[in-house]
N, C-alpha and C. Protein backbone atom coordinates (compact mmCIF):
# COMPACT_ATOMS: atom_id res chain seq x y z
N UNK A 1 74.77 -31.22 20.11
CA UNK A 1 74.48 -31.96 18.91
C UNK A 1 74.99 -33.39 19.08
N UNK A 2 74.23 -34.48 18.77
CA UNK A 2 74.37 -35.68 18.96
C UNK A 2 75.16 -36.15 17.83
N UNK A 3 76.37 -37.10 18.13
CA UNK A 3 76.84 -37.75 17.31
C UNK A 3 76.41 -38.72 16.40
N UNK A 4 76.54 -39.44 14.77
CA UNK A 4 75.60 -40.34 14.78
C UNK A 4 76.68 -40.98 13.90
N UNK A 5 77.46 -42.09 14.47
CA UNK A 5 78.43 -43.13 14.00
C UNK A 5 78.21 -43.93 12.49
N UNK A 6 76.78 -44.02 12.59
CA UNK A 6 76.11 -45.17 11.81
C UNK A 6 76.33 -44.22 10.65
N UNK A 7 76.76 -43.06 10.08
CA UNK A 7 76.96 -42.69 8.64
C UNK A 7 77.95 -42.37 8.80
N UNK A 8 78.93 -42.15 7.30
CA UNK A 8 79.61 -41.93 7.29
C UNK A 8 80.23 -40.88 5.84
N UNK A 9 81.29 -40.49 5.52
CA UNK A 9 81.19 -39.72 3.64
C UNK A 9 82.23 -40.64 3.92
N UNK A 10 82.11 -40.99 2.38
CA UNK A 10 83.68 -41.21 1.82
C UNK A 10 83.17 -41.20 0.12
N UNK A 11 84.66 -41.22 -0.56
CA UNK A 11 85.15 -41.17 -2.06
C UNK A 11 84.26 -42.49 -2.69
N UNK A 12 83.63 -42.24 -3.55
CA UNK A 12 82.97 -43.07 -4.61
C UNK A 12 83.70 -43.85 -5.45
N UNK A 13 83.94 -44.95 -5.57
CA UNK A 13 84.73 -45.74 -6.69
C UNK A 13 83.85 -46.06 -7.47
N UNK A 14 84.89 -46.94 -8.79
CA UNK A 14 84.19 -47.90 -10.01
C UNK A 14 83.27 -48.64 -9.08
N UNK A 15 83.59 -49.14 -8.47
CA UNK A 15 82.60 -50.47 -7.59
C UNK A 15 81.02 -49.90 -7.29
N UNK A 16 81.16 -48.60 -7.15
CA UNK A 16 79.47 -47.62 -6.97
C UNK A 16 79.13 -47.43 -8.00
N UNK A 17 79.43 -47.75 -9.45
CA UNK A 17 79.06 -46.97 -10.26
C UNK A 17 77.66 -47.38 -10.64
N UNK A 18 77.32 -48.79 -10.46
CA UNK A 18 75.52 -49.43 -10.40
C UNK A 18 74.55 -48.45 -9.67
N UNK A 19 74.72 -48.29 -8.81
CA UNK A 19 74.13 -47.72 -7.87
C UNK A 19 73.90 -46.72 -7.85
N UNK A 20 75.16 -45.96 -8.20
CA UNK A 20 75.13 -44.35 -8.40
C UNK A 20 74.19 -44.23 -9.67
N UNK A 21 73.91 -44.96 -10.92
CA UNK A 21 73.66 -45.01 -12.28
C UNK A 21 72.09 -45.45 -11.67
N UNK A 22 71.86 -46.16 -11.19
CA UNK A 22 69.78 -46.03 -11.05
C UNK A 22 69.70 -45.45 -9.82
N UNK A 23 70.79 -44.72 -9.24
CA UNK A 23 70.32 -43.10 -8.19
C UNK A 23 69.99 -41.88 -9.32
N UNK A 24 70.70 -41.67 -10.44
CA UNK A 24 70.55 -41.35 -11.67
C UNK A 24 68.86 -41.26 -12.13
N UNK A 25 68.73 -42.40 -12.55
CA UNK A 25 67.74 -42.49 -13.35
C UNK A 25 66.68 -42.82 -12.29
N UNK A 26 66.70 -42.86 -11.26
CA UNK A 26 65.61 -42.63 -10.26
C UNK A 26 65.27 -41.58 -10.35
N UNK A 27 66.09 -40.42 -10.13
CA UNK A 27 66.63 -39.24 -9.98
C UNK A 27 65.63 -38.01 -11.06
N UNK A 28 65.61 -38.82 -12.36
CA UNK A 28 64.93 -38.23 -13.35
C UNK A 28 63.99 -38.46 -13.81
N UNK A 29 63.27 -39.61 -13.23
CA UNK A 29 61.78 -40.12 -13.25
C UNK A 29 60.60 -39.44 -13.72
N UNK A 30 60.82 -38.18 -12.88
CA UNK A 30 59.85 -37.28 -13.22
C UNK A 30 60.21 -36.02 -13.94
N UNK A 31 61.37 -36.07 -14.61
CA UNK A 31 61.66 -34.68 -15.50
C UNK A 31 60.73 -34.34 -16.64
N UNK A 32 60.44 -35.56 -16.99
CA UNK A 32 59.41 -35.65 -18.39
C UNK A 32 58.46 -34.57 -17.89
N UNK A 33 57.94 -34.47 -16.72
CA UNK A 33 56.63 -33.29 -16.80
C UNK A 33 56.88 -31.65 -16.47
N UNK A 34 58.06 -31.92 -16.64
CA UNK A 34 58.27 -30.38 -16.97
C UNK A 34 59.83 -30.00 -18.07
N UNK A 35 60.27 -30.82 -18.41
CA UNK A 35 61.61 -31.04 -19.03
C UNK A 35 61.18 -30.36 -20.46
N UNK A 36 61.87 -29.36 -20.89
CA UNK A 36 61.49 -29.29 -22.74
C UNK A 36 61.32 -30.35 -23.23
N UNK A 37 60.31 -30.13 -24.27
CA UNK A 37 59.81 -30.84 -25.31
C UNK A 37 61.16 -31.65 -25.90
N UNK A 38 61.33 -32.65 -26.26
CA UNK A 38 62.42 -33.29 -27.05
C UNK A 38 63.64 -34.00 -25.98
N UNK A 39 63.02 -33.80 -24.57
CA UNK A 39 64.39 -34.42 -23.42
C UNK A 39 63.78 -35.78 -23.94
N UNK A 40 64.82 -36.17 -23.24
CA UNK A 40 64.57 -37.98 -22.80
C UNK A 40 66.02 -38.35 -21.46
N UNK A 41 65.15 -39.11 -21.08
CA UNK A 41 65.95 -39.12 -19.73
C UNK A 41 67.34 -40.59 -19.89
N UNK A 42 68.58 -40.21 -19.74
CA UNK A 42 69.65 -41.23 -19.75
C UNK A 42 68.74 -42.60 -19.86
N UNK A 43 69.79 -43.37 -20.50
CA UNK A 43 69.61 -44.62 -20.67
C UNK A 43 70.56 -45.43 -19.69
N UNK A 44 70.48 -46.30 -18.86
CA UNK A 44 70.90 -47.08 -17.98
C UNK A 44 72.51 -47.24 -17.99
N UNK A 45 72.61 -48.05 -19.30
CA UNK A 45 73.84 -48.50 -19.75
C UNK A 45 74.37 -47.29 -20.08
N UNK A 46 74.27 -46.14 -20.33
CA UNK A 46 74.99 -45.15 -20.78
C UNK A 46 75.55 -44.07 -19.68
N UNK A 47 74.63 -44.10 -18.80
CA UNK A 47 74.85 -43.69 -17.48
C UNK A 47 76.03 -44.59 -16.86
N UNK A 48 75.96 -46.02 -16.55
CA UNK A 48 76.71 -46.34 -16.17
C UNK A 48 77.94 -46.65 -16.54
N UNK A 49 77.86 -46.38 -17.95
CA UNK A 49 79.35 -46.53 -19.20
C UNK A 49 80.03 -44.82 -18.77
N UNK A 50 79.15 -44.22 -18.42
CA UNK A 50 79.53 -42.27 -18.01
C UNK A 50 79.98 -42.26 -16.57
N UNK A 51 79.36 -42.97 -15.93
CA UNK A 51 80.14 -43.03 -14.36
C UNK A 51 81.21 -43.98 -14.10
N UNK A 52 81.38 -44.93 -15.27
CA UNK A 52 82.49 -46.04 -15.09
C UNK A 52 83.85 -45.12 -15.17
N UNK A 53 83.34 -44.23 -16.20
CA UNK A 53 85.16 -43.62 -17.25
C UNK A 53 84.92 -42.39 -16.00
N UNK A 54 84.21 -41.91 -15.16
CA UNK A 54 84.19 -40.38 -14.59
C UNK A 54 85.04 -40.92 -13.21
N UNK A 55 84.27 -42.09 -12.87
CA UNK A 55 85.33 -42.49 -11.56
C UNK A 55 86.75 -43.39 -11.88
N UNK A 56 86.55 -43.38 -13.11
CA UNK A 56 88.06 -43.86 -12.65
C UNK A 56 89.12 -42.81 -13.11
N UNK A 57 88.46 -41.67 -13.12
CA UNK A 57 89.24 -39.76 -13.14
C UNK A 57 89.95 -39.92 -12.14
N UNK A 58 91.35 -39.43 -12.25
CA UNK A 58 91.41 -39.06 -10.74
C UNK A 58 91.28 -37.59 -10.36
N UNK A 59 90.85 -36.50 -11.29
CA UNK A 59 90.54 -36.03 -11.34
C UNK A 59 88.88 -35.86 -10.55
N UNK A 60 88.44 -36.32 -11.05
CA UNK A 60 86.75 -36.46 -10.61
C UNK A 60 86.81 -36.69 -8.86
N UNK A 61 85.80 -35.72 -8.06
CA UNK A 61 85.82 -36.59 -6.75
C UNK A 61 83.97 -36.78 -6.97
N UNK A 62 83.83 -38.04 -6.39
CA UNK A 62 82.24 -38.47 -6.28
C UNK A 62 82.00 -38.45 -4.64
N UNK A 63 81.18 -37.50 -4.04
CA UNK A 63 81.08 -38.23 -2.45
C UNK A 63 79.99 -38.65 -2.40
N UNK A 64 79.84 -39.80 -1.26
CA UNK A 64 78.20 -40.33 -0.82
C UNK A 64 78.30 -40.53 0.46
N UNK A 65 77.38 -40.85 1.17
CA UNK A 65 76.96 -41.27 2.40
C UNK A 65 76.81 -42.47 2.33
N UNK A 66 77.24 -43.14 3.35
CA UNK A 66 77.24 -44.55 3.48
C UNK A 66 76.59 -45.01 5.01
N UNK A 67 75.85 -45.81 5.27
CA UNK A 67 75.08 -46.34 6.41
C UNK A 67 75.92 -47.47 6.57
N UNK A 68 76.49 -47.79 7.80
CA UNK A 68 77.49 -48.92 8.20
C UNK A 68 77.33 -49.96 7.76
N UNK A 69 77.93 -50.66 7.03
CA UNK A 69 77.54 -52.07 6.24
C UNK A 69 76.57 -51.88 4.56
N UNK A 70 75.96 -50.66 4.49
CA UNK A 70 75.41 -50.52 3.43
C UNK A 70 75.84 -49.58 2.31
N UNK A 71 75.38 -49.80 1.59
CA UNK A 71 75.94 -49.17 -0.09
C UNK A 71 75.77 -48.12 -0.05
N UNK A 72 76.50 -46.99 -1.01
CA UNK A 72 76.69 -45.67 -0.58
C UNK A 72 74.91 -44.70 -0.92
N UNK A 73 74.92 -43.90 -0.50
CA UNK A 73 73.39 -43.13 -0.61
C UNK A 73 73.56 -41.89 -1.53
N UNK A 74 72.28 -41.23 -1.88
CA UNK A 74 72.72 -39.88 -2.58
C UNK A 74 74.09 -39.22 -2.45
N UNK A 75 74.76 -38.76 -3.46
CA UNK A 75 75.92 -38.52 -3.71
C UNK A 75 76.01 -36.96 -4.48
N UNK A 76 77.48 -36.27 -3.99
CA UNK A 76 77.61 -35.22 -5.24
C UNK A 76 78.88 -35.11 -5.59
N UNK A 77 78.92 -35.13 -6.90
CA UNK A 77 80.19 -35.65 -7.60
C UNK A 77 80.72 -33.74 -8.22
N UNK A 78 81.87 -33.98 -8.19
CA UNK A 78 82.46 -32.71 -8.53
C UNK A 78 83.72 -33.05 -9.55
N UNK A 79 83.91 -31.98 -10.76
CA UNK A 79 84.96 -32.33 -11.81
C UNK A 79 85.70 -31.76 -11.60
């Protein structure tokens, strides 16, 4: 199995929380076509007001993948 340097995991901070918040709402784009009647999918600012107070838990761990020099990628956060 080949090594591959260029990724990496690490711990999610406040500083991800943009990112992580329209990985979010990317994320749910398409729930509307099968989601019960009456969903509605997060609102931007509320998402990211929910990941601001979750990472700065220390409780909370968030992990992502990170590509060397670039911003972290799909993530899974655990309480």
């Amino acid at each position: 199995m080949a090594r591959d340097d260029s990724l990496s995991l690490r711990r999610a901070t406040i500083g991800d929380s943009e990112p992580l918040a329209r990985g979010v709402i990317e994320g749910v784009e398409d729930y509307p076509s099968f989601a019960p009647p009456g969903w509605t999918p997060p609102r931007f600012e509320a998402e990211l007001n929910h990941l601001r107070a979750a990472l700065a838990d220390p409780d909370v761990c968030c992990l992502g993948f990170c590509e060397l020099h670039d911003p972290l990628l799909p993530h899974a956060s655990v309480a």
